[in-house]
C-alpha atoms as a PDB file:
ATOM      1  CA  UNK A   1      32.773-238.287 -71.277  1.00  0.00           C
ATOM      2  CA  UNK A   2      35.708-240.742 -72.287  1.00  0.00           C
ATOM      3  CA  UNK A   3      37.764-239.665 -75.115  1.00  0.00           C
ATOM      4  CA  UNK A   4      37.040-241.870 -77.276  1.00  0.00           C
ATOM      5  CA  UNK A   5      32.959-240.547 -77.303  1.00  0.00           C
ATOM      6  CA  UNK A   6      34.729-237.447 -77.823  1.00  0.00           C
ATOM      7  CA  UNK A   7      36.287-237.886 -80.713  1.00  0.00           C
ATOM      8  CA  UNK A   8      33.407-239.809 -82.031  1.00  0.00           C
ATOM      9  CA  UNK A   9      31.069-236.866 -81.568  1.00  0.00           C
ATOM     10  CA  UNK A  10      33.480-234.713 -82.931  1.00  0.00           C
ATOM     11  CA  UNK A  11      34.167-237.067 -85.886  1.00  0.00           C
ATOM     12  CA  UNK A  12      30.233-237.532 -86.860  1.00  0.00           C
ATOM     13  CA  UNK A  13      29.459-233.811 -86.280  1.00  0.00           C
ATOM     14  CA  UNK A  14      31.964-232.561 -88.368  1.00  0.00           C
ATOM     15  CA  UNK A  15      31.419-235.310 -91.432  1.00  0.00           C
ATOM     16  CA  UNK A  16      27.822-233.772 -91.300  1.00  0.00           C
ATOM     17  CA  UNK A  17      29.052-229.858 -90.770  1.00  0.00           C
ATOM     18  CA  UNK A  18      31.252-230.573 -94.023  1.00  0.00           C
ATOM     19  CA  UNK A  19      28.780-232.536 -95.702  1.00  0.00           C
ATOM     20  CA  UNK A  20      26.702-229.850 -95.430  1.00  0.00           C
ATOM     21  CA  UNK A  21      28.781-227.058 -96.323  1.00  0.00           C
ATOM     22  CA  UNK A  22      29.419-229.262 -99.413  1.00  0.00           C
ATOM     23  CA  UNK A  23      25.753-228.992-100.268  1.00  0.00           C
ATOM     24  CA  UNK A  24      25.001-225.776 -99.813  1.00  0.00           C
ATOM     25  CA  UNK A  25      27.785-224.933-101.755  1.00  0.00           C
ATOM     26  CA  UNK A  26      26.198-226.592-104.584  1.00  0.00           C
ATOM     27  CA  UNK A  27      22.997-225.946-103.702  1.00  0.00           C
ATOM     28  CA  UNK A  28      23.839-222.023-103.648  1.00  0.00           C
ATOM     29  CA  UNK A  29      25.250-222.235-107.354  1.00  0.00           C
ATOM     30  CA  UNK A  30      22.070-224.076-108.904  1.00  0.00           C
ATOM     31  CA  UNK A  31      19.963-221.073-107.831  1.00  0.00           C
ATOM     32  CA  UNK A  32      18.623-222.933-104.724  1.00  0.00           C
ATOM     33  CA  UNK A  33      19.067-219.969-101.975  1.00  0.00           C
ATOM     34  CA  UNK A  34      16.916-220.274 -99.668  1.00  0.00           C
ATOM     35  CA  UNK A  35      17.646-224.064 -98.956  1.00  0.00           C
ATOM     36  CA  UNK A  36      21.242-223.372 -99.262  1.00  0.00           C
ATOM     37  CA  UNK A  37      20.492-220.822 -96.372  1.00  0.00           C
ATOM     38  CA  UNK A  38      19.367-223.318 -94.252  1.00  0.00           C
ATOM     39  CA  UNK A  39      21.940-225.458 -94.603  1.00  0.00           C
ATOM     40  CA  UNK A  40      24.306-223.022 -93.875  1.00  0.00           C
ATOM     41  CA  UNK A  41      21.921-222.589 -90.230  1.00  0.00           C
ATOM     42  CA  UNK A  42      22.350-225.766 -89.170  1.00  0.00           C
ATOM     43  CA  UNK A  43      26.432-225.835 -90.180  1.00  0.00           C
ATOM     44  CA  UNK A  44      27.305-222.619 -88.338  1.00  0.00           C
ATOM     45  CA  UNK A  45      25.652-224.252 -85.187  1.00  0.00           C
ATOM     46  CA  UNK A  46      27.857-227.046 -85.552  1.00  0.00           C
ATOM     47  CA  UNK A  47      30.922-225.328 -86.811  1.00  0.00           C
ATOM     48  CA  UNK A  48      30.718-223.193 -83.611  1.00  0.00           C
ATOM     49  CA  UNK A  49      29.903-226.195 -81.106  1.00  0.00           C
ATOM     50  CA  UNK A  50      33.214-228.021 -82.562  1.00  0.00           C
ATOM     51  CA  UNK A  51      35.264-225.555 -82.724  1.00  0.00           C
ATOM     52  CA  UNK A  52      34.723-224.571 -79.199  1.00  0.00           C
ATOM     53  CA  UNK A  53      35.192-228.102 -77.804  1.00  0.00           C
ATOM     54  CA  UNK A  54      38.338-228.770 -80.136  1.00  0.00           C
ATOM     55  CA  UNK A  55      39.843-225.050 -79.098  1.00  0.00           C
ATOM     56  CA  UNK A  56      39.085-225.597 -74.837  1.00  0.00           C
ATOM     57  CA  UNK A  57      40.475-229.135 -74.855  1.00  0.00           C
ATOM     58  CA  UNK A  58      43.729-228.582 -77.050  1.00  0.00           C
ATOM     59  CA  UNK A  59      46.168-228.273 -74.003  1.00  0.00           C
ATOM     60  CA  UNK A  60      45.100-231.189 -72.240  1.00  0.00           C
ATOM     61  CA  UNK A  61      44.452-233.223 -75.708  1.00  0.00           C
ATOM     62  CA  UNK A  62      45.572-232.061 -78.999  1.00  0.00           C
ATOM     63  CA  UNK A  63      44.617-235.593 -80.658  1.00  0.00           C
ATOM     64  CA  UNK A  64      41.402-233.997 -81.043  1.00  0.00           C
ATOM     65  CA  UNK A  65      42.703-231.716 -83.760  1.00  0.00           C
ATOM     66  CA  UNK A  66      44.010-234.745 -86.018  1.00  0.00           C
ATOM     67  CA  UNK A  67      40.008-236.343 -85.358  1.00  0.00           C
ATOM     68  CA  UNK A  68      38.323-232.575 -86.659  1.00  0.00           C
ATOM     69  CA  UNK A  69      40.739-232.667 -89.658  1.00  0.00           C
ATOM     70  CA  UNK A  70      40.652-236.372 -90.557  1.00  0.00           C
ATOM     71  CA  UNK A  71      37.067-235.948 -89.598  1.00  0.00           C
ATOM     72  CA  UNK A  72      36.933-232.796 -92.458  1.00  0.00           C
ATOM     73  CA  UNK A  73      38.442-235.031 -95.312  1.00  0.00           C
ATOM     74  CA  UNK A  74      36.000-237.289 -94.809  1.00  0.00           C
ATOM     75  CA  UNK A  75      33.394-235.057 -95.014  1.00  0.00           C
ATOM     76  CA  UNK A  76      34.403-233.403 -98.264  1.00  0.00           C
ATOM     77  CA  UNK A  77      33.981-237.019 -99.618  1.00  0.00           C
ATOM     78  CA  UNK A  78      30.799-237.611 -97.899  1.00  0.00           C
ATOM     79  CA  UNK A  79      29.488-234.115 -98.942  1.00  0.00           C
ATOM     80  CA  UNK A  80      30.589-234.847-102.755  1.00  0.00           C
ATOM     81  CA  UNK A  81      28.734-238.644-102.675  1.00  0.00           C
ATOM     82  CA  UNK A  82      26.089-236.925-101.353  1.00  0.00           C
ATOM     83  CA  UNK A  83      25.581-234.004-104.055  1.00  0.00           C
ATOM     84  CA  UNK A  84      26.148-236.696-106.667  1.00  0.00           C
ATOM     85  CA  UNK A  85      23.659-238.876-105.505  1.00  0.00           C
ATOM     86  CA  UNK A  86      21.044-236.446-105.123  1.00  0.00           C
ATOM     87  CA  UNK A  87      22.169-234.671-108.806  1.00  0.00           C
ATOM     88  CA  UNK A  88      20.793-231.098-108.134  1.00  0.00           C
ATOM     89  CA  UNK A  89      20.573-229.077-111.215  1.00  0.00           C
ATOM     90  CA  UNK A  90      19.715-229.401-114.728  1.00  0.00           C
ATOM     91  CA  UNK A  91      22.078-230.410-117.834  1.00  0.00           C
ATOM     92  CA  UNK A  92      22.208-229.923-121.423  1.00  0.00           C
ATOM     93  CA  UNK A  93      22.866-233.123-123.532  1.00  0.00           C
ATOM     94  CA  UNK A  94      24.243-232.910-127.230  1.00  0.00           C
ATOM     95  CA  UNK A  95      24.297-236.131-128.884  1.00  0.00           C
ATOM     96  CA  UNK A  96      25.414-236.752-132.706  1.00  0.00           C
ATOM     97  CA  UNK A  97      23.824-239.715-133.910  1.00  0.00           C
ATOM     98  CA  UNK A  98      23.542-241.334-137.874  1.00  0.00           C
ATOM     99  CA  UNK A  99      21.196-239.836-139.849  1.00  0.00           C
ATOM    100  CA  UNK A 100      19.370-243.767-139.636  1.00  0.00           C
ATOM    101  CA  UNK A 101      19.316-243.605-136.247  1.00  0.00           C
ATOM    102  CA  UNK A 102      18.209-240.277-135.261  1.00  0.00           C
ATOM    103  CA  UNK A 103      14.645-240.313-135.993  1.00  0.00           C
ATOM    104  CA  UNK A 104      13.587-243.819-134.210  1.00  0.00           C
ATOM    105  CA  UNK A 105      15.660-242.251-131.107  1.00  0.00           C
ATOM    106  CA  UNK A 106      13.939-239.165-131.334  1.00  0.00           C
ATOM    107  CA  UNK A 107      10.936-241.084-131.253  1.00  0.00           C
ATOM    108  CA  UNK A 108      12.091-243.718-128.106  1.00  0.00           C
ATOM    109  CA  UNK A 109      13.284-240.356-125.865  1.00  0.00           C
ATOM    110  CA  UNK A 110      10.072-238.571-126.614  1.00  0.00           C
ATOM    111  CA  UNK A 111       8.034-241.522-125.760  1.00  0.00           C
ATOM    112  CA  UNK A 112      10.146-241.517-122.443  1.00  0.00           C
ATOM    113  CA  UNK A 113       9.017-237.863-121.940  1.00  0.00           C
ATOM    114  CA  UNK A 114      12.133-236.359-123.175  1.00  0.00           C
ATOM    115  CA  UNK A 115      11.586-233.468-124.452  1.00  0.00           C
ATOM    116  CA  UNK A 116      14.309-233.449-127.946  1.00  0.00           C
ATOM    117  CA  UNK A 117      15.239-230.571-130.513  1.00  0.00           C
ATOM    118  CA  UNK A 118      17.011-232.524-133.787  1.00  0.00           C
ATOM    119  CA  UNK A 119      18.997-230.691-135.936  1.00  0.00           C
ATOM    120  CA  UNK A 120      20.708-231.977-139.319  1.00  0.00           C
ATOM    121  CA  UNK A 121      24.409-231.912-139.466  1.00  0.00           C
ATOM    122  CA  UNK A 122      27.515-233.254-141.446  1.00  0.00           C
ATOM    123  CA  UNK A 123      29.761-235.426-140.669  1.00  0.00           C
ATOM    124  CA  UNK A 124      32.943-236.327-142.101  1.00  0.00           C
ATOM    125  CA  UNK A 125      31.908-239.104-144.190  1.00  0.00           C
ATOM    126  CA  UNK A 126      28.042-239.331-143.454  1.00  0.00           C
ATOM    127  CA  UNK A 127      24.640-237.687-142.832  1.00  0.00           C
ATOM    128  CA  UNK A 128      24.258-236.775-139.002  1.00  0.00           C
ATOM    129  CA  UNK A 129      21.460-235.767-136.640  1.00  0.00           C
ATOM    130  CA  UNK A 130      22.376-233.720-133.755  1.00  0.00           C
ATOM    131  CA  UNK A 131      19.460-234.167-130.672  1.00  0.00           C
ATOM    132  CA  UNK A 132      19.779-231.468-128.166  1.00  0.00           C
ATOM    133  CA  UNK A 133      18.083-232.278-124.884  1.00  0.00           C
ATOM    134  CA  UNK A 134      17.900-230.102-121.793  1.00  0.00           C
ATOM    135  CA  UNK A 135      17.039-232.340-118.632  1.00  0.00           C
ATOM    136  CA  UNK A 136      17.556-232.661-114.718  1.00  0.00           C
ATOM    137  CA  UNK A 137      20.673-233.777-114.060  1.00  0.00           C
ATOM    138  CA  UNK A 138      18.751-236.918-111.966  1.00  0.00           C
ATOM    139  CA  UNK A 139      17.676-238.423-115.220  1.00  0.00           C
ATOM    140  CA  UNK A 140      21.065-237.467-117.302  1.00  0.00           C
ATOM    141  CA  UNK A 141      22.448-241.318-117.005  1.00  0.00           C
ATOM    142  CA  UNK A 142      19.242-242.782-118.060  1.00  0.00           C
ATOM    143  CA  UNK A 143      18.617-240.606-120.968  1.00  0.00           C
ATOM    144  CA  UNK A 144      22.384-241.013-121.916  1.00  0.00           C
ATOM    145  CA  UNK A 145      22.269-244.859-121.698  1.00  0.00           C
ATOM    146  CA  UNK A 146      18.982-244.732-123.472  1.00  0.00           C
ATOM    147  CA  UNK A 147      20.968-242.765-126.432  1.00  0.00           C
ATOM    148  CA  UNK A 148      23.759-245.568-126.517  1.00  0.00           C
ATOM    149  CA  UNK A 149      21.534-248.363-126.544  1.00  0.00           C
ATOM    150  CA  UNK A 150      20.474-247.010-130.137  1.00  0.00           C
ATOM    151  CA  UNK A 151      24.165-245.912-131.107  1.00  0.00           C
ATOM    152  CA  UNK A 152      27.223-247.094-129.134  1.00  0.00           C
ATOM    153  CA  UNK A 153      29.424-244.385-131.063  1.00  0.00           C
ATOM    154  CA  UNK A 154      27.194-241.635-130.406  1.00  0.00           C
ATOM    155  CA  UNK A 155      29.245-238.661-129.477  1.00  0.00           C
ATOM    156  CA  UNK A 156      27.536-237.459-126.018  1.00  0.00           C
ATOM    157  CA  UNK A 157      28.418-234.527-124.267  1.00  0.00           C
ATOM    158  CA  UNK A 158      26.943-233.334-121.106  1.00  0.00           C
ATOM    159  CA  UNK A 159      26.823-229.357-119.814  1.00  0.00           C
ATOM    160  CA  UNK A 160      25.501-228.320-116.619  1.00  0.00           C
ATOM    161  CA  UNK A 161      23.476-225.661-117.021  1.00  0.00           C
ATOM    162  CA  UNK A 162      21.674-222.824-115.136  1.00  0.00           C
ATOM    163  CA  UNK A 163      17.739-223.100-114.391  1.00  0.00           C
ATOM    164  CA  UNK A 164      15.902-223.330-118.040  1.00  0.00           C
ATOM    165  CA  UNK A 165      12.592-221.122-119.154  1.00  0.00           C
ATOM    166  CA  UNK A 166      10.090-222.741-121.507  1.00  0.00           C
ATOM    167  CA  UNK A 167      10.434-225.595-123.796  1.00  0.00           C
ATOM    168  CA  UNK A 168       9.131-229.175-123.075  1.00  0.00           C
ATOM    169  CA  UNK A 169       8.622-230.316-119.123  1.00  0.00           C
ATOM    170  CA  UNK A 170      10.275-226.724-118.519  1.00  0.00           C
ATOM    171  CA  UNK A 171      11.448-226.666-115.109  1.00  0.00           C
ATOM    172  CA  UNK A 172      10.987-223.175-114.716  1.00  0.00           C
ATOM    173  CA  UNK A 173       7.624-221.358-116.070  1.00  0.00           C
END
């Protein structure tokens, strides 16, 4: 094969070997096991196949070491888009919102079937509501732009959190 398939093949294999080390990583940490498991099949098959081709080729052409680590960054990049696209995992999302507010946007998230807890607070100067909402992280930026088109100056904050038991659309029985 001409080098430059070479380093091709051993550019795309080890984007995807990264990529999915990247996932299972994540995957691993959200209590998803047994897919993380076979991820991490399929990237010791390709770990091994690169690293043998990279390591019996150095002599005669070590340019293939600068492709498997350029090839790596890119990879971790890929991997991270990746994971962020597909948003694995649940959140928690804490919103304070005005007292005036709060109840109508209870009202538009539950209609949305978003499950909401609302809790009166105290602000500085005025009556709060705090809405506590416990999601998948998938539908975090639609719930959280839903929020602000009721109150731009909502304080939002966003927690990952491990799998949830009970409540509303539960994701876990």
């Amino acid at each position: 094969m001409p080098n430059m398939m070479i380093y091709a093949v051993i550019f795309f294999l080890k984007v995807l070997e990264v990529a999915l080390m990247t996932l299972r990583m994540v995957l691993i940490t959200k209590n998803e096991r047994l897919l993380g498991a076979v991820l991490g099949f399929f990237e010791v098959i390709l770990w091994v196949f690169l690293v043998s081709q990279v390591l019996s080729d150095l002599a005669k052409d070590p340019f293939q070491i600068i492709i498997y680590a350029l090839a790596f960054a890119v990879g971790n990049y890929v991997g991270s888009y990746l994971e962020n696209k597909l948003a694995i995992g649940n959140v928690s999302i804490e919103a304070i919102v005005s007292k005036t507010d709060g109840q109508e946007l209870t009202d538009a998230l539950r209609e949305n079937n978003i499950g909401v807890t609302t809790v009166d607070a105290k602000g500085m100067t005025d009556s709060r509501e705090i809405l506590l909402i416990n999601t998948r992280r998938k539908y975090a930026s639609h719930t959280i732009k839903l929020i602000r088109s009721f109150e731009q100056n909502s304080v939002i904050t966003l927690k990952n959190v491990t799998p949830i038991y009970g409540g509303y659309n539960s994701f876990r029985k």
